[in-house]
Structure formats: structure tokens, C-alpha cells
C-alpha atoms as a PDB file:
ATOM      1  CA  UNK A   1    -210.510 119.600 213.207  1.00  0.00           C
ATOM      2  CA  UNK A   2    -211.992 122.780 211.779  1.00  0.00           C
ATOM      3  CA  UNK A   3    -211.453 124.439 215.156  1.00  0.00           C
ATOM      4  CA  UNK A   4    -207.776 123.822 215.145  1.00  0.00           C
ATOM      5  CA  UNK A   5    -207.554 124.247 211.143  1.00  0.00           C
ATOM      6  CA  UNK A   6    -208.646 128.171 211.660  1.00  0.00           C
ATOM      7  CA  UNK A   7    -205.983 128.783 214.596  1.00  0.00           C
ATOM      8  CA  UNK A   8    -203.437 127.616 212.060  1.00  0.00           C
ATOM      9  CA  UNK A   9    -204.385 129.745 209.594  1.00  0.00           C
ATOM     10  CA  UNK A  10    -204.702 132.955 211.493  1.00  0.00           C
ATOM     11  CA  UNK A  11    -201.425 132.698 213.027  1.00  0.00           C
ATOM     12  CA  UNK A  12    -199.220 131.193 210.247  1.00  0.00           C
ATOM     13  CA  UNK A  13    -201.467 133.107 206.923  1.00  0.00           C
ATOM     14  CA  UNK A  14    -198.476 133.692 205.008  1.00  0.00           C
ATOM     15  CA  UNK A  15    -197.147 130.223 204.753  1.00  0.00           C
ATOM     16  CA  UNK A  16    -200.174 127.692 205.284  1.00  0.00           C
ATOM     17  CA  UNK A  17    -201.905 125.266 203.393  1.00  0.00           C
ATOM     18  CA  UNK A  18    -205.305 124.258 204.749  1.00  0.00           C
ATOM     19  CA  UNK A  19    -206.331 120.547 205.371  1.00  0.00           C
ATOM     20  CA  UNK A  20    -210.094 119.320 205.656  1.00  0.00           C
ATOM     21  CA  UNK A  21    -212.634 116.539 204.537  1.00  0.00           C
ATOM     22  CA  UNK A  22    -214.974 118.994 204.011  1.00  0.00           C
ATOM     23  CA  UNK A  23    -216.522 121.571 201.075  1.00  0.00           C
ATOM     24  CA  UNK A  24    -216.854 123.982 203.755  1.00  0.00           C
ATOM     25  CA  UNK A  25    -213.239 123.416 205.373  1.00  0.00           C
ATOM     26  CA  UNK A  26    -212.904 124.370 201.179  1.00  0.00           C
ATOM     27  CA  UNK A  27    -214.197 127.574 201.266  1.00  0.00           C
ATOM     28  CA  UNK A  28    -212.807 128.728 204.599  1.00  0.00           C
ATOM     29  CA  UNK A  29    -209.756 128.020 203.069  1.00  0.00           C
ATOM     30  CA  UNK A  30    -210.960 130.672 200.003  1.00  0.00           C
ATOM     31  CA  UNK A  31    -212.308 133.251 202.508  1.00  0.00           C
ATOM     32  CA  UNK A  32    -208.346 132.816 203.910  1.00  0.00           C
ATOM     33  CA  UNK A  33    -206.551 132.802 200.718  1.00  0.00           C
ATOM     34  CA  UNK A  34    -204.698 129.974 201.157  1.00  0.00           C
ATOM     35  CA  UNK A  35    -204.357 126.910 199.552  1.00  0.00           C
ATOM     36  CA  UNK A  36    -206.439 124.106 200.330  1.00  0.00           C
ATOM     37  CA  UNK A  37    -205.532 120.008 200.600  1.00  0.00           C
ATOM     38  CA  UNK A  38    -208.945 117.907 200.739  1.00  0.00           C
ATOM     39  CA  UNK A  39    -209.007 114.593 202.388  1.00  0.00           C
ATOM     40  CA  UNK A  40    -211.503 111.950 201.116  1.00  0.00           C
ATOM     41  CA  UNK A  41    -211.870 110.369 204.113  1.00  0.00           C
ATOM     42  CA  UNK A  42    -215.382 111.860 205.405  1.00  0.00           C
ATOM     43  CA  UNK A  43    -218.835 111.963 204.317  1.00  0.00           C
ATOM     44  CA  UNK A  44    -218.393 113.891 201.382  1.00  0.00           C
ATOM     45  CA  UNK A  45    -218.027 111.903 198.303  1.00  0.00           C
ATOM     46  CA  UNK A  46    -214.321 112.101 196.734  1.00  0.00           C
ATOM     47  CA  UNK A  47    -215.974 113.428 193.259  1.00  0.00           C
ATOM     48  CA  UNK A  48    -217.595 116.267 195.244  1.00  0.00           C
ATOM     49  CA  UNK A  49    -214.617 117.395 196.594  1.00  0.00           C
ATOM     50  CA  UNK A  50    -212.688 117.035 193.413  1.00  0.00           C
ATOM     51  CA  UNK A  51    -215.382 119.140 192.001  1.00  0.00           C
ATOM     52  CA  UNK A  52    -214.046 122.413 194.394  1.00  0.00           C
ATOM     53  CA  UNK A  53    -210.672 122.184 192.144  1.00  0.00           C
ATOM     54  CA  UNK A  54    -208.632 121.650 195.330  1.00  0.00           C
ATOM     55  CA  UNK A  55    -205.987 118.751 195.697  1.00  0.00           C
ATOM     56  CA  UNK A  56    -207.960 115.923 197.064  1.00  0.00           C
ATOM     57  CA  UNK A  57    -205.967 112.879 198.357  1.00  0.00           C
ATOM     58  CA  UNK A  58    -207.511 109.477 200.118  1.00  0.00           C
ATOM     59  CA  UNK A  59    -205.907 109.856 203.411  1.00  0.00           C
ATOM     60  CA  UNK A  60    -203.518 112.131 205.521  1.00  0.00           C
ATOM     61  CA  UNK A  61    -200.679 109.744 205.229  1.00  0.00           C
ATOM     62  CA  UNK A  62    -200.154 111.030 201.759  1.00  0.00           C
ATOM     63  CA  UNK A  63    -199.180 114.926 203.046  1.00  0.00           C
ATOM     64  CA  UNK A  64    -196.303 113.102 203.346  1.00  0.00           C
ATOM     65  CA  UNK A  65    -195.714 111.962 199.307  1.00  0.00           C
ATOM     66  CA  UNK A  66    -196.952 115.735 198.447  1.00  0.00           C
ATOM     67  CA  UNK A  67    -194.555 118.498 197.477  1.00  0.00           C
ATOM     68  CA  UNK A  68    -194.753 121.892 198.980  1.00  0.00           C
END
């Protein structure tokens, strides 16, 4: 997922929001300066991820209740 998460944001920068389960997809994300969607759904607990200040939702099928 990372993989195709940093082809995403190289080719669409201006307009992309970053999705991961992951600190680290977090602070690619930061190192892109883009915003940043976190999805409790991996082994990182949902408080540490909520801890990065990023939007952190349970599973992917909520992008689709999110406003952008």
C-alpha cells in the first residue's frame, strides 16, 4: 500500500490526500505536504495514530462519509 500511496502523491501533489494505517505512512505524508487520512485497521493502536493529529477513521469504507 505504501508503494502505491507514494506514486499517488508524486503525480497528483497538488490535489491529494494520503491514506495509510501507519505512523510512518503519517510522516511521508508530512515530508509531502499533504494531508493525511489514517486508517485504524493495522497494528498500530487507534490512540497512537490519533496521537499524530491526523484524521483517523476505523476502516476505508468511511472515505466515503468524509468530506473533501
Amino acid at each position: 500500500m505504501l508503494y502505491i500511496y507514494h506514486v499517488v502523491c508524486v503525480l497528483f501533489l497538488h490535489k491529494t490526500t494520503g491514506t495509510g494505517n501507519t505512523r510512518n505512512d503519517f510522516e511521508v505524508a508530512q515530508q509531502l505536504e499533504v494531508d493525511c487520512i489514517l486508517v485504524a485497521d493495522g497494528h498500530q493502536s487507534k490512540e497512537r495514530l490519533e496521537a499524530t493529529g491526523a484524521k483517523v477513521i476505523d476502516d476505508l469504507q468511511q472515505l466515503k462519509t468524509l468530506p473533501f
